[in-house]
C-alpha atoms as a PDB file:
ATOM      1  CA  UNK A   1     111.543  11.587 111.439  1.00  0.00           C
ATOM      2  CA  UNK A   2     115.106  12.287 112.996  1.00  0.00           C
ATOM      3  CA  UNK A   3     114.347  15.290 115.783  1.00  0.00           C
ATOM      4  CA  UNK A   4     116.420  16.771 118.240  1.00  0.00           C
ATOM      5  CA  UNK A   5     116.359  19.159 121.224  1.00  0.00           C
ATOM      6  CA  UNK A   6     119.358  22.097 121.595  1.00  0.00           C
ATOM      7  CA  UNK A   7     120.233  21.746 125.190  1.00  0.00           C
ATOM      8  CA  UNK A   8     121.602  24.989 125.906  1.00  0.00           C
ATOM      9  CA  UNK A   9     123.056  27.025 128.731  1.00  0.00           C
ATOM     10  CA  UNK A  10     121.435  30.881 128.164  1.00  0.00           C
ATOM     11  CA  UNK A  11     123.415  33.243 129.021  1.00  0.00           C
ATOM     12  CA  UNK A  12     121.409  35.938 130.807  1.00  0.00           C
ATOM     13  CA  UNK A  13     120.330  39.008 128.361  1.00  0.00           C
ATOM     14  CA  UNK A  14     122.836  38.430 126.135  1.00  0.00           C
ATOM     15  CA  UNK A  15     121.069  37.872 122.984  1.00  0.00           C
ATOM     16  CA  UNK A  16     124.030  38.249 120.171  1.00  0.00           C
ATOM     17  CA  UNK A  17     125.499  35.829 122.134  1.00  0.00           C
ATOM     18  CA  UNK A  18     122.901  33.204 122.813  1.00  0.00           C
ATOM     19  CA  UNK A  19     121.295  33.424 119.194  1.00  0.00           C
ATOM     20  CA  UNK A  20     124.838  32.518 117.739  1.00  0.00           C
ATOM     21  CA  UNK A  21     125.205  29.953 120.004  1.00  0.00           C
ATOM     22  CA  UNK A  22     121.888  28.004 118.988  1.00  0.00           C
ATOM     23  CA  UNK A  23     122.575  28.926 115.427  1.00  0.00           C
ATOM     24  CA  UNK A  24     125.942  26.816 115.684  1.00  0.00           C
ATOM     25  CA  UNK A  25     124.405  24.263 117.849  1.00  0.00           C
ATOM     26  CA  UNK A  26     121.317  23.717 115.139  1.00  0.00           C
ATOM     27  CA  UNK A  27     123.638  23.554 112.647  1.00  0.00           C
ATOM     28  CA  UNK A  28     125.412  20.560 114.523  1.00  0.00           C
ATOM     29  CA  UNK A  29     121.859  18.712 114.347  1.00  0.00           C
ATOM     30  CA  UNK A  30     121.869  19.276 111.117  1.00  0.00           C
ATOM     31  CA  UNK A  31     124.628  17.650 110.465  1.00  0.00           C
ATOM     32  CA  UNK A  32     123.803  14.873 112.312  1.00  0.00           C
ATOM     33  CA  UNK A  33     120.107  14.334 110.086  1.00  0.00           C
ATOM     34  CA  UNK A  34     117.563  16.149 112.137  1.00  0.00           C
ATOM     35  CA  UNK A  35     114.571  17.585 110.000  1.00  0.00           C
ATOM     36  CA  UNK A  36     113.331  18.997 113.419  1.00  0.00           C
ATOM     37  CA  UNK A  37     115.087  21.239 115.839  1.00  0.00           C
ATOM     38  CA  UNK A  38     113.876  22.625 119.314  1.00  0.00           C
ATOM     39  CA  UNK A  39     115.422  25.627 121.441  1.00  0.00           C
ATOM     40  CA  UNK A  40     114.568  26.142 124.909  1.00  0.00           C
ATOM     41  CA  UNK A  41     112.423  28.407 126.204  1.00  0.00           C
ATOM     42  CA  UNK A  42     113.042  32.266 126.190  1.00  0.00           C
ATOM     43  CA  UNK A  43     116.438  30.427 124.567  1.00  0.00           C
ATOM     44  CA  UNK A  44     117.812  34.206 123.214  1.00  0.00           C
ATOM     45  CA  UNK A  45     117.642  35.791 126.298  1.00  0.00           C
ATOM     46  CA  UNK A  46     116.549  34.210 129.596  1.00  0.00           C
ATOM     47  CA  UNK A  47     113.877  35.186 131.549  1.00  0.00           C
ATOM     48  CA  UNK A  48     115.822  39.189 131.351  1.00  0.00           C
ATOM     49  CA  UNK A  49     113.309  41.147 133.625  1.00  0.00           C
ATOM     50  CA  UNK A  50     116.072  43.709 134.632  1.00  0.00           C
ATOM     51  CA  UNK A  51     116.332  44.829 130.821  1.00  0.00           C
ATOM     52  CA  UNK A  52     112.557  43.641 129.531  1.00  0.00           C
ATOM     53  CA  UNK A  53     112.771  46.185 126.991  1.00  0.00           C
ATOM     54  CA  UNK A  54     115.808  44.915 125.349  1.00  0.00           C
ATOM     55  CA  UNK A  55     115.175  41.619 125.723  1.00  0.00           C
ATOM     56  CA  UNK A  56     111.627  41.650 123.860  1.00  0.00           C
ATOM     57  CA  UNK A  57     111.202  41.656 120.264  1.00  0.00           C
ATOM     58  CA  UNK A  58     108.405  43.409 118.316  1.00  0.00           C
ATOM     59  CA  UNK A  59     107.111  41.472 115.012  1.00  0.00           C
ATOM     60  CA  UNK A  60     108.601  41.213 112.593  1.00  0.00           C
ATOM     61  CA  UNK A  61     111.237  39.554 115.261  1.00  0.00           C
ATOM     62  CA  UNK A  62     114.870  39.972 113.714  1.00  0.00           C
ATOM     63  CA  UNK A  63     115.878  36.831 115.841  1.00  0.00           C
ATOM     64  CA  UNK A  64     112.609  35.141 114.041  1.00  0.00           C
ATOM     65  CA  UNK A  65     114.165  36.323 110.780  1.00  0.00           C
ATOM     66  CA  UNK A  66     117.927  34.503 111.443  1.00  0.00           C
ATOM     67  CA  UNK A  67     115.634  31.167 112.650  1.00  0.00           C
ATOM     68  CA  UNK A  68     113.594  32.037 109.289  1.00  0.00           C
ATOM     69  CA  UNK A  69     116.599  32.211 107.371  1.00  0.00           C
ATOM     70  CA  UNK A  70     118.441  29.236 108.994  1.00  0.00           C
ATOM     71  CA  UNK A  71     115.320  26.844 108.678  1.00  0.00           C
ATOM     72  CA  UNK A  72     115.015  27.736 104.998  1.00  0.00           C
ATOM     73  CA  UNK A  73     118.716  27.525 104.179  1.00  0.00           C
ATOM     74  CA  UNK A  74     118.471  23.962 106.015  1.00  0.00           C
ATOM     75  CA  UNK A  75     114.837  22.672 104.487  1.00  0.00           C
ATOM     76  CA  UNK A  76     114.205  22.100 108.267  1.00  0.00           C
ATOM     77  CA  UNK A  77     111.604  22.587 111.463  1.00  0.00           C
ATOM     78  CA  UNK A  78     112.646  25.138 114.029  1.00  0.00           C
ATOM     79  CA  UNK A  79     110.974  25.670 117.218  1.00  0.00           C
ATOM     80  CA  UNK A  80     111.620  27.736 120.550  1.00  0.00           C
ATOM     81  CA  UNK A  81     110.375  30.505 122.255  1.00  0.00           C
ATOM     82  CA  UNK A  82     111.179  34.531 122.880  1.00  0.00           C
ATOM     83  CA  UNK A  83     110.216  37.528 124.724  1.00  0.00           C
ATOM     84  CA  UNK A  84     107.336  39.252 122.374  1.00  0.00           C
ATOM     85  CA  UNK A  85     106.626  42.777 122.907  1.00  0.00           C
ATOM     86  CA  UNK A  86     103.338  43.204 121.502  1.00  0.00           C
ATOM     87  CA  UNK A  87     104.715  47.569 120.333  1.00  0.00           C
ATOM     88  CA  UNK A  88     107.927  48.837 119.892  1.00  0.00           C
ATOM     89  CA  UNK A  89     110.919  48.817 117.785  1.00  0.00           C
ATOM     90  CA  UNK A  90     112.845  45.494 116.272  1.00  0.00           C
ATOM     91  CA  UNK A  91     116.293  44.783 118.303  1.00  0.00           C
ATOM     92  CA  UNK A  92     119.433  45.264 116.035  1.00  0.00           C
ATOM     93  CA  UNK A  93     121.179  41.833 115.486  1.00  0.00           C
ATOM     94  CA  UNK A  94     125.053  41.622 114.296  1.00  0.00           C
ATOM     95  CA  UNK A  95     127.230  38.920 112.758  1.00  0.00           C
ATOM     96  CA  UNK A  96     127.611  35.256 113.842  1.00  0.00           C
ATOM     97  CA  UNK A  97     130.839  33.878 114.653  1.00  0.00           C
ATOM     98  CA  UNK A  98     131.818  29.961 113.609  1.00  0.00           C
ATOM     99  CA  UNK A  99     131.210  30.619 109.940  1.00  0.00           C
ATOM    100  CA  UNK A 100     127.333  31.151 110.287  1.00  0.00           C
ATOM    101  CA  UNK A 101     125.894  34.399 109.091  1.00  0.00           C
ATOM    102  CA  UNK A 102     123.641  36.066 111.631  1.00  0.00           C
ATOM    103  CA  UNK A 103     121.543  38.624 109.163  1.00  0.00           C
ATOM    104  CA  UNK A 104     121.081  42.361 111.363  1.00  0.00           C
ATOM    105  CA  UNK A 105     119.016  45.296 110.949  1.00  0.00           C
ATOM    106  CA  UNK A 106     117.113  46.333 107.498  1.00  0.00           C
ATOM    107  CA  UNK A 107     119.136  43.231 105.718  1.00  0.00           C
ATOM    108  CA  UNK A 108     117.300  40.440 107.296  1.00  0.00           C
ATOM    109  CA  UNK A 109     114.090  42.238 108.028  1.00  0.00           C
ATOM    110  CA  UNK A 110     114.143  43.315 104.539  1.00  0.00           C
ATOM    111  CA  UNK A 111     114.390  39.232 103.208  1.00  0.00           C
ATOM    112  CA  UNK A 112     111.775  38.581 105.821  1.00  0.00           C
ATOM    113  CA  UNK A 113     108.782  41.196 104.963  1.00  0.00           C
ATOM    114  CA  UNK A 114     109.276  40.737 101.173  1.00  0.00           C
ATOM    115  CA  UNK A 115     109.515  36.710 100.941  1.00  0.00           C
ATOM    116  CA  UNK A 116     106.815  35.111 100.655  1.00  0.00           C
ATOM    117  CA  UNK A 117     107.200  33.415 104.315  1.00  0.00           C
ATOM    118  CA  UNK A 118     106.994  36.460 105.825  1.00  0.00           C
ATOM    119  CA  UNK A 119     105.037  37.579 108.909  1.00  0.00           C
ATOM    120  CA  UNK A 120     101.242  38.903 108.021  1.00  0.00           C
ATOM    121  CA  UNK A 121     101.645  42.265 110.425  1.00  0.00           C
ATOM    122  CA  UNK A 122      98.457  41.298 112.011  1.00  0.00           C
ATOM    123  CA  UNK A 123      98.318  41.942 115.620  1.00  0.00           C
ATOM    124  CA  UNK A 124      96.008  41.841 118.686  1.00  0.00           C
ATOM    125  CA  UNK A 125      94.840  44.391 120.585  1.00  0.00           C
ATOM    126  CA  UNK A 126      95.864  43.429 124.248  1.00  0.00           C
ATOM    127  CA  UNK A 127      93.173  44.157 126.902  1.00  0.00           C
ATOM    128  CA  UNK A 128      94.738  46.307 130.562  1.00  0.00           C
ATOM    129  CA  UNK A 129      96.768  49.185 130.409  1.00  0.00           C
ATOM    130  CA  UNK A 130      99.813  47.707 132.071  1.00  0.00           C
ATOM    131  CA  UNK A 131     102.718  47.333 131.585  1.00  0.00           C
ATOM    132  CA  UNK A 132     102.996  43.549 132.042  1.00  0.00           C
ATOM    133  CA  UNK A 133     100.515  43.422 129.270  1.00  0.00           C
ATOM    134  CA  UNK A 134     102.861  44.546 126.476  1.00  0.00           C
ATOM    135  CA  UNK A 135     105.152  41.584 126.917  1.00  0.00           C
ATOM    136  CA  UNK A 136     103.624  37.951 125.739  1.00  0.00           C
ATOM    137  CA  UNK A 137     106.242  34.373 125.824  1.00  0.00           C
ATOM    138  CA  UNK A 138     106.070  33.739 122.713  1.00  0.00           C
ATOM    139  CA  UNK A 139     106.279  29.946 121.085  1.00  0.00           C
ATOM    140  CA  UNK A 140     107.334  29.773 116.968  1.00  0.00           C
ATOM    141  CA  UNK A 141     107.753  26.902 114.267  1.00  0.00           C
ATOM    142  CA  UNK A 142     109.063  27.341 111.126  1.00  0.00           C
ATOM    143  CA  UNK A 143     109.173  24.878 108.329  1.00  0.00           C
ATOM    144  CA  UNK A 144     111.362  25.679 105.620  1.00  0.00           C
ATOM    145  CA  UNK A 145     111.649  28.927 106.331  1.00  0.00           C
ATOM    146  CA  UNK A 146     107.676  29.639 106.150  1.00  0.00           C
ATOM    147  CA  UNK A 147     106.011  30.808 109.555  1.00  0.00           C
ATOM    148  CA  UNK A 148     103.961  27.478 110.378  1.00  0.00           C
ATOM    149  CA  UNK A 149     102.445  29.261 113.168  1.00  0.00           C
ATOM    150  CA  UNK A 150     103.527  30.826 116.745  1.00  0.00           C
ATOM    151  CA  UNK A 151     102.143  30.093 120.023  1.00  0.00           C
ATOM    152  CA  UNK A 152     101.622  32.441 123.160  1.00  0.00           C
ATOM    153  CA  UNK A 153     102.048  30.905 126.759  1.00  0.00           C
ATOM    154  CA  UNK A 154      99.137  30.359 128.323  1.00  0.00           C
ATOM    155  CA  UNK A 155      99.960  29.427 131.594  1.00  0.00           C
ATOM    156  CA  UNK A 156     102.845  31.781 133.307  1.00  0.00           C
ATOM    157  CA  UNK A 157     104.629  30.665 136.482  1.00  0.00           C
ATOM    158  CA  UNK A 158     104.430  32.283 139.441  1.00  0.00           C
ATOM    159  CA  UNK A 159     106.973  36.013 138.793  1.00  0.00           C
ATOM    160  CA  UNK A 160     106.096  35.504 135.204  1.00  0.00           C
ATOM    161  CA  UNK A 161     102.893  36.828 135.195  1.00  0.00           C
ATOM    162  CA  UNK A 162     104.416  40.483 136.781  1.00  0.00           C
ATOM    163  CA  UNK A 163     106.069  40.458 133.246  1.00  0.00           C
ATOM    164  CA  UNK A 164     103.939  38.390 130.898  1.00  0.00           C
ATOM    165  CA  UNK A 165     100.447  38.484 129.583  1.00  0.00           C
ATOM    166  CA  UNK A 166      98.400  35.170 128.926  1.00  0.00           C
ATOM    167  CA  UNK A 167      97.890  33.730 125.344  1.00  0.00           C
ATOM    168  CA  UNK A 168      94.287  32.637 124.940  1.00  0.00           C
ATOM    169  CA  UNK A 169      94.777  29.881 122.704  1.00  0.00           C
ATOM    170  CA  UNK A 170      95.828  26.099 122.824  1.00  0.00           C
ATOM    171  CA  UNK A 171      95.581  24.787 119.312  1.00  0.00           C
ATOM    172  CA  UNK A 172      97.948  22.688 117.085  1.00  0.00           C
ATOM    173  CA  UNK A 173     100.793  24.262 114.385  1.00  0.00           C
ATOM    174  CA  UNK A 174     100.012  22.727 111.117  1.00  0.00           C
ATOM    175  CA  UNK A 175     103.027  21.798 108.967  1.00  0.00           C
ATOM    176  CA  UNK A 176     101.920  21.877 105.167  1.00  0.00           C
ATOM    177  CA  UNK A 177     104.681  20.752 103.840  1.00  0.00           C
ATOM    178  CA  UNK A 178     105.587  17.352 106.622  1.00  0.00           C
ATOM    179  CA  UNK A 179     101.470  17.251 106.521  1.00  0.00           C
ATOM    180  CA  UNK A 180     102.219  17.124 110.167  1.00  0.00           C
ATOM    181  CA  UNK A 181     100.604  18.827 113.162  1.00  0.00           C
ATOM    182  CA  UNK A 182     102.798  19.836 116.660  1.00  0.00           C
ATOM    183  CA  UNK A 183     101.478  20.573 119.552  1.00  0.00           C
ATOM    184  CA  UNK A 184     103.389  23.400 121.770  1.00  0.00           C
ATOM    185  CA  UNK A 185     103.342  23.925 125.362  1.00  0.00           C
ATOM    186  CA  UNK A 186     105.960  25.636 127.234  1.00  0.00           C
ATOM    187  CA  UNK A 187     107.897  24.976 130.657  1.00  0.00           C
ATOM    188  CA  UNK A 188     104.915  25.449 133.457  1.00  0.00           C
ATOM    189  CA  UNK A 189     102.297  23.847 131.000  1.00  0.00           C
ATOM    190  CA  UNK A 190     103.276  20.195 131.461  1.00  0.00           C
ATOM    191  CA  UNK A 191     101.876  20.144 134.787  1.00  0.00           C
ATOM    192  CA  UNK A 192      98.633  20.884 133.238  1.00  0.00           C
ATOM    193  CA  UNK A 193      97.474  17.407 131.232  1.00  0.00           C
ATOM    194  CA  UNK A 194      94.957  19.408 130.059  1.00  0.00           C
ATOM    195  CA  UNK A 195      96.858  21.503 127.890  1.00  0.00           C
ATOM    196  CA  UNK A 196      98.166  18.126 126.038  1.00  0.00           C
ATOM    197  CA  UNK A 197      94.951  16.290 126.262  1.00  0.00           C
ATOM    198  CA  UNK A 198      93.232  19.529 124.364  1.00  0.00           C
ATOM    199  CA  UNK A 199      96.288  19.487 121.584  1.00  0.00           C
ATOM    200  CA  UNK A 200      95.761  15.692 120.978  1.00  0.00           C
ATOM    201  CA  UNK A 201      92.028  15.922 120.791  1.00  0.00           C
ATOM    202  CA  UNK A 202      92.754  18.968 117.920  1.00  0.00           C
ATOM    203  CA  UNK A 203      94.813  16.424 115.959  1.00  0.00           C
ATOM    204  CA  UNK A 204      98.714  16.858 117.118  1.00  0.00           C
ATOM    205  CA  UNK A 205     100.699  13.989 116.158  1.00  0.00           C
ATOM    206  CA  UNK A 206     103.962  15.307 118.363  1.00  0.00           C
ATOM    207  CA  UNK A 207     104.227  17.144 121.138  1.00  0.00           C
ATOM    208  CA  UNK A 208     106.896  19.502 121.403  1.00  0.00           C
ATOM    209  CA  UNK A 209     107.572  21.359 125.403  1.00  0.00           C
ATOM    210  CA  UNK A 210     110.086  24.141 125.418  1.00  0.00           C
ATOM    211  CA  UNK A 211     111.092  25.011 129.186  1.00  0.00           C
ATOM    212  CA  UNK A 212     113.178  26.299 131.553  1.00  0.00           C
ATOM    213  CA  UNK A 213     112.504  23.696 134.120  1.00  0.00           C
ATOM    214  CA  UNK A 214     114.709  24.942 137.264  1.00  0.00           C
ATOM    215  CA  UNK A 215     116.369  22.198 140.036  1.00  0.00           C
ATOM    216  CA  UNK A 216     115.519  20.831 142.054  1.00  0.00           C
ATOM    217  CA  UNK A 217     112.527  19.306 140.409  1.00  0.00           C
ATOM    218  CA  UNK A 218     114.199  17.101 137.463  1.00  0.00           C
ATOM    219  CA  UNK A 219     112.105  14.007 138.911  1.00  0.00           C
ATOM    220  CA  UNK A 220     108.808  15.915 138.278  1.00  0.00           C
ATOM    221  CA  UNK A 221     110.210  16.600 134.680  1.00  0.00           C
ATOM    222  CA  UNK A 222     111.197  13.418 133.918  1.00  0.00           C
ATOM    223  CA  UNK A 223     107.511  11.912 134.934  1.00  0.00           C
ATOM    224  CA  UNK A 224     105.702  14.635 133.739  1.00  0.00           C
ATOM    225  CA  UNK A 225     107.827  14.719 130.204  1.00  0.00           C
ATOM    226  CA  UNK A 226     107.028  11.027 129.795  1.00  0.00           C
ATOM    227  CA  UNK A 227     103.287  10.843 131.187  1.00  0.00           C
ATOM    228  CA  UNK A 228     102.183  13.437 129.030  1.00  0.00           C
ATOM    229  CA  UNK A 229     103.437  11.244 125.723  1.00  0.00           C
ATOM    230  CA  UNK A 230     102.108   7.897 127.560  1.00  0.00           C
ATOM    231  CA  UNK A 231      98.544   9.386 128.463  1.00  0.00           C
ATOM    232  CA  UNK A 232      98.293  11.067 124.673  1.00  0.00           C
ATOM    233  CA  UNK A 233     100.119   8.115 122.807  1.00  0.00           C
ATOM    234  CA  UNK A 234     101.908  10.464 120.531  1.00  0.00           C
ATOM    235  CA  UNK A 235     105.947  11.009 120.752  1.00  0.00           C
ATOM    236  CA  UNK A 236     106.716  13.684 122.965  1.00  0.00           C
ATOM    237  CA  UNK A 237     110.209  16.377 122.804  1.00  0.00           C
ATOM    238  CA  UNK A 238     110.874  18.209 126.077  1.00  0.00           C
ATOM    239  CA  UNK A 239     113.895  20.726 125.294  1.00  0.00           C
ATOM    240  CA  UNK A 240     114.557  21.965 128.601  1.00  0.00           C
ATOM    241  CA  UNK A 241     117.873  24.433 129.113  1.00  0.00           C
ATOM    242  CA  UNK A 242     120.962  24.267 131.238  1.00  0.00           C
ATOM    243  CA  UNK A 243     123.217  26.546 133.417  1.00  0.00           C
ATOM    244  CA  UNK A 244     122.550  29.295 135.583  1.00  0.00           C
ATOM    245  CA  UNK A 245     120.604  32.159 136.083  1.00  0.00           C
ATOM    246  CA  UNK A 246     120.898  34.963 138.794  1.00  0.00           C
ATOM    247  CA  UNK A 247     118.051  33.330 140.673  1.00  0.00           C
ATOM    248  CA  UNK A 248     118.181  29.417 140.233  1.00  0.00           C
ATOM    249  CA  UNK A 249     120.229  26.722 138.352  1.00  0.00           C
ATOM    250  CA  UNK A 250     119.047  24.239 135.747  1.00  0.00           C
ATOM    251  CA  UNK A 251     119.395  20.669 135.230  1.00  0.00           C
ATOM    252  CA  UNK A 252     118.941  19.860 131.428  1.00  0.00           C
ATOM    253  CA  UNK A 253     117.176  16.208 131.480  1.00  0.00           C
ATOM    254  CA  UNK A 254     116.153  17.115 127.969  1.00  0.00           C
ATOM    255  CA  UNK A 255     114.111  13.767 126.124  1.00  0.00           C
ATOM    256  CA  UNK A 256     113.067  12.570 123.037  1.00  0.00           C
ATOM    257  CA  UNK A 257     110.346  10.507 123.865  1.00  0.00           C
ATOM    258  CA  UNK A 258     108.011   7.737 121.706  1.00  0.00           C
ATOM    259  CA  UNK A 259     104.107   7.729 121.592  1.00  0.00           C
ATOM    260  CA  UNK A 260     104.752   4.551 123.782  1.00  0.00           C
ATOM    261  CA  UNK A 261     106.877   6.799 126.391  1.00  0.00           C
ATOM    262  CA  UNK A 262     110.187   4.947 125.435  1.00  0.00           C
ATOM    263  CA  UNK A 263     112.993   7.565 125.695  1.00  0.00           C
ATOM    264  CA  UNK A 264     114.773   7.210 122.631  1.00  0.00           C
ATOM    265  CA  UNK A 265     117.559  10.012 123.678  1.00  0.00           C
ATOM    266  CA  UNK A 266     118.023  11.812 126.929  1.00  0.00           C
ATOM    267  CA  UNK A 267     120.550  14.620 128.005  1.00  0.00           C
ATOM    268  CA  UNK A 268     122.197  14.498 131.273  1.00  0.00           C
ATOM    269  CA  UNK A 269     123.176  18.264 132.768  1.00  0.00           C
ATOM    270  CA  UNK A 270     125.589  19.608 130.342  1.00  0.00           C
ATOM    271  CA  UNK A 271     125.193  21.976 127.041  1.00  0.00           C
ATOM    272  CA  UNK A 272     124.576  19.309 123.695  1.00  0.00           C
ATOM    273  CA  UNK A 273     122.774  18.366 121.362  1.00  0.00           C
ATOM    274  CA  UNK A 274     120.688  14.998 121.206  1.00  0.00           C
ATOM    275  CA  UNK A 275     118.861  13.386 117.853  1.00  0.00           C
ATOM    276  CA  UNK A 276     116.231  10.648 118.021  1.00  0.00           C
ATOM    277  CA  UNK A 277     114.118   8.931 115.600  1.00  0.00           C
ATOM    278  CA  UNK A 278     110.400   9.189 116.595  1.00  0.00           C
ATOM    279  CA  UNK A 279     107.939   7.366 114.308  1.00  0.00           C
ATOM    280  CA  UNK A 280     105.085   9.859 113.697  1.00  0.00           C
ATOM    281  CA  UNK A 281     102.387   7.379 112.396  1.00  0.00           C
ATOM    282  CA  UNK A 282     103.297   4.473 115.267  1.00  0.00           C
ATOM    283  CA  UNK A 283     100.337   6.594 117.310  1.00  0.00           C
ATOM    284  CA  UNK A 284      97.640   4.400 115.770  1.00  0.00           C
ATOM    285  CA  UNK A 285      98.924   1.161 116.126  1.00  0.00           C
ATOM    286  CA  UNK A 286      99.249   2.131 119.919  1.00  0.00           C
ATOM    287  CA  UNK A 287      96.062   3.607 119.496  1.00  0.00           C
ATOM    288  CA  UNK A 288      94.550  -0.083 118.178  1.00  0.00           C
ATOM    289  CA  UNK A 289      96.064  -1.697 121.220  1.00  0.00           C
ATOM    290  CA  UNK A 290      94.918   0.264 123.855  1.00  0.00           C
ATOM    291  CA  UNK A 291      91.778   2.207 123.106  1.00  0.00           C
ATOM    292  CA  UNK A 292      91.898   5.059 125.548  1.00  0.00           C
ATOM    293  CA  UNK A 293      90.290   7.652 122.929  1.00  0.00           C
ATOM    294  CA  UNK A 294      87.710   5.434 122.476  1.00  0.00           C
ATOM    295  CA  UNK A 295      87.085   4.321 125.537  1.00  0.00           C
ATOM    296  CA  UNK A 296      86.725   8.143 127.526  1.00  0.00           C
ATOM    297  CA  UNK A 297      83.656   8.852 128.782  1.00  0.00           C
ATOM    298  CA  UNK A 298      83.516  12.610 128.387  1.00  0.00           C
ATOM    299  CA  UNK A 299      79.996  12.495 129.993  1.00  0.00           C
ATOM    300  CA  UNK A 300      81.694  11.809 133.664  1.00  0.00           C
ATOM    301  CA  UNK A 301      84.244  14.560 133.497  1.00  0.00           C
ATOM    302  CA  UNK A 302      83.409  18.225 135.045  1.00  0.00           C
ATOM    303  CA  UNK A 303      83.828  20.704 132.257  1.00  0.00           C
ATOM    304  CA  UNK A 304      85.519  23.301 135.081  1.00  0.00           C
END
C-alpha cells in the first residue's frame, strides 16, 4: 500500500486556514498514489487553549464532513486528529482556495447526516462537572468516505489534561473495505509501548501516531517512532507537525516506517508531503523469523 504523512506547519487557531491547507496538501498525495493519508495531531487548529470554544467541534464535526467528503471523492484513508467538544454547536466552515471545495454550514452537514457514511449521533455521557471534561482529542479514519472509526486520546501530556478529558479505550479501527486494521495512538502515547503492544495483540496490522512532538526531543521520536514498529513487527507512520506555536517550536522528523523498522521515507523540518510503500502482509514472514509473539511469557509480566 502507498501511504503518506502531511507534514504540516499549523497555524495557531486558524482553522479555515489550516483545513485548506491539508486539503491541498492531501490532494498532492493523491496525486502522487497514496491510498492512505495522515494529518498531524490537533492538525485544524493547534493545541488553541486561548479560544477552546472555537477551536472544538461538536459531532457531527463540519471539518470531519470536508475529510468525509475529500476521502470519498478520492476512494482513500484519512486520518488525524481534532479538538472534540463532547456539547455544543458545529463551527461554520467557508470555501477552499487552490481549486478545492471546502463544503460550510447546513451544505456539508446536510451530505454528511443523510449519506449513508454518516455519524450514528451516539454519544457518551462524560463523568465530572468540569469544564476540562467537555473537551476530548479526538483521533478519526475514514475510508472512502465511511467513518471507519474515531479514537479518543488516552494519555494527555502534562497542560493537556487542564483542557482534555481521557478516552478509555485502546482498540484497533477496522477498515472493511482494505480488510485492514490500524492502530492509533497520538503524540504522548509512543512513550507508552503498552499502548502499541495492546493494539498489536487486538490484531492491527499498521500503526498509525499522529503528534505534535515539540524540540528538542526529535532523538526520542526518532527511537521511539522506530522501536515501537521493531518491538510489534508491523509498519509503523508517525505524522508529526512542523512550525511554531506561541509556546514551543517543532521539528517535523515525520517516518514511514516497515514492520522490520526500515524507514522507507523520512521528512526533515520543513512543511511536505512524503509517500512510502509499506507491505501490510510482510508482518508474518518477520513474524516466522523471529518468534517474539510466540515466545512471551505473559505469566512473568505484572499486570499493573
Amino acid at each position: 500500500m502507498k501511504v503518506a504523512c502531511i507534514q504540516m506547519d499549523v497555524l495557531q487557531c486558524r482553522k479555515q486556514e489550516n483545513l485548506e491547507k491539508a486539503l491541498y496538501m492531501a490532494l498532492k498525495a493523491v496525486k502522487k498514489g497514496a491510498e492512505l493519508i495522515v494529518f498531524p495531531e490537533v492538525f485544524s487548529t493547534g493545541f488553541c487553549y486561548e479560544n477552546l470554544s472555537h477551536a472544538a467541534e461538536s459531532l457531527p464535526s463540519p471539518t470531519l464532513e470536508n475529510l468525509a467528503c475529500f476521502s470519498e471523492a478520492n476512494d482513500c484513508i484519512v486520518l488525524g486528529s481534532i479538538i472534540q467538544k463532547d456539547k455544543g454547536e458545529a463551527y461554520r466552515e467557508d470555501v477552499g482556495e487552490g481549486g478545492i471545495e471546502v463544503k460550510s454550514g447546513n451544505d456539508a452537514k446536510k451530505d454528511f447526516i443523510e449519506g449513508e457514511n454518516g455519524f450514528s449521533g451516539k454519544k457518551k455521557e462524560i463523568p465530572g462537572s468540569k469544564k476540562s471534561a467537555l473537551y476530548y482529542n479526538l483521533g478519526f479514519c475514514f475510508e472512502s468516505g465511511a467513518l471507519a472509526g474515531t479514537y479518543r486520546k488516552t494519555h494527555p501530556f502534562k497542560a493537556e489534561n487542564g483542557y482534555f478529558a481521557k478516552g478509555s479505550s485502546i482498540e484497533p479501527i477496522s477498515l472493511k473495505k482494505q480488510n485492514l486494521k490500524i492502530g492509533f495512538e497520538i503524540c504522548y502515547e509512543l512513550r507508552f509501548p503498552e499502548v502499541a503492544r495492546k493494539l498489536s495483540l487486538a490484531g492491527a496490522d499498521l500503526l498509525v501516531t499522529v503528534a505534535a512532538f515539540p524540540n528538542p526531543r526529535a532523538e526520542h521520536w526518532k527511537t521511539l517512532a522506530k522501536a515501537r514498529a521493531i518491538e510489534n513487527q508491523i509498519p509503523h507512520i508517525a505524522c508529526n507537525r512542523t512550525g511554531s506555536a506561541p509556546d514551543c517550536t517543532y521539528f517535523g522528523n515525520s517516518m514511514i516506517i516497515d514492520a522490520w523498522g526500515e524507514v522507507k521515507a523520512e521528512a526533515d523540518s520543513k512543511e511536505c508531503v512524503i509517500v512510502g510503500d509499506l507491505d501490510l502482509a510482510g508482518k508474518e514472514e518477520i513474524r516466522k523469523d523471529i518468534p517474539v509473539f510466540e515466545d512471551r511469557r505473559i505469566e512473568l509480566y505484572s499486570d499493573n
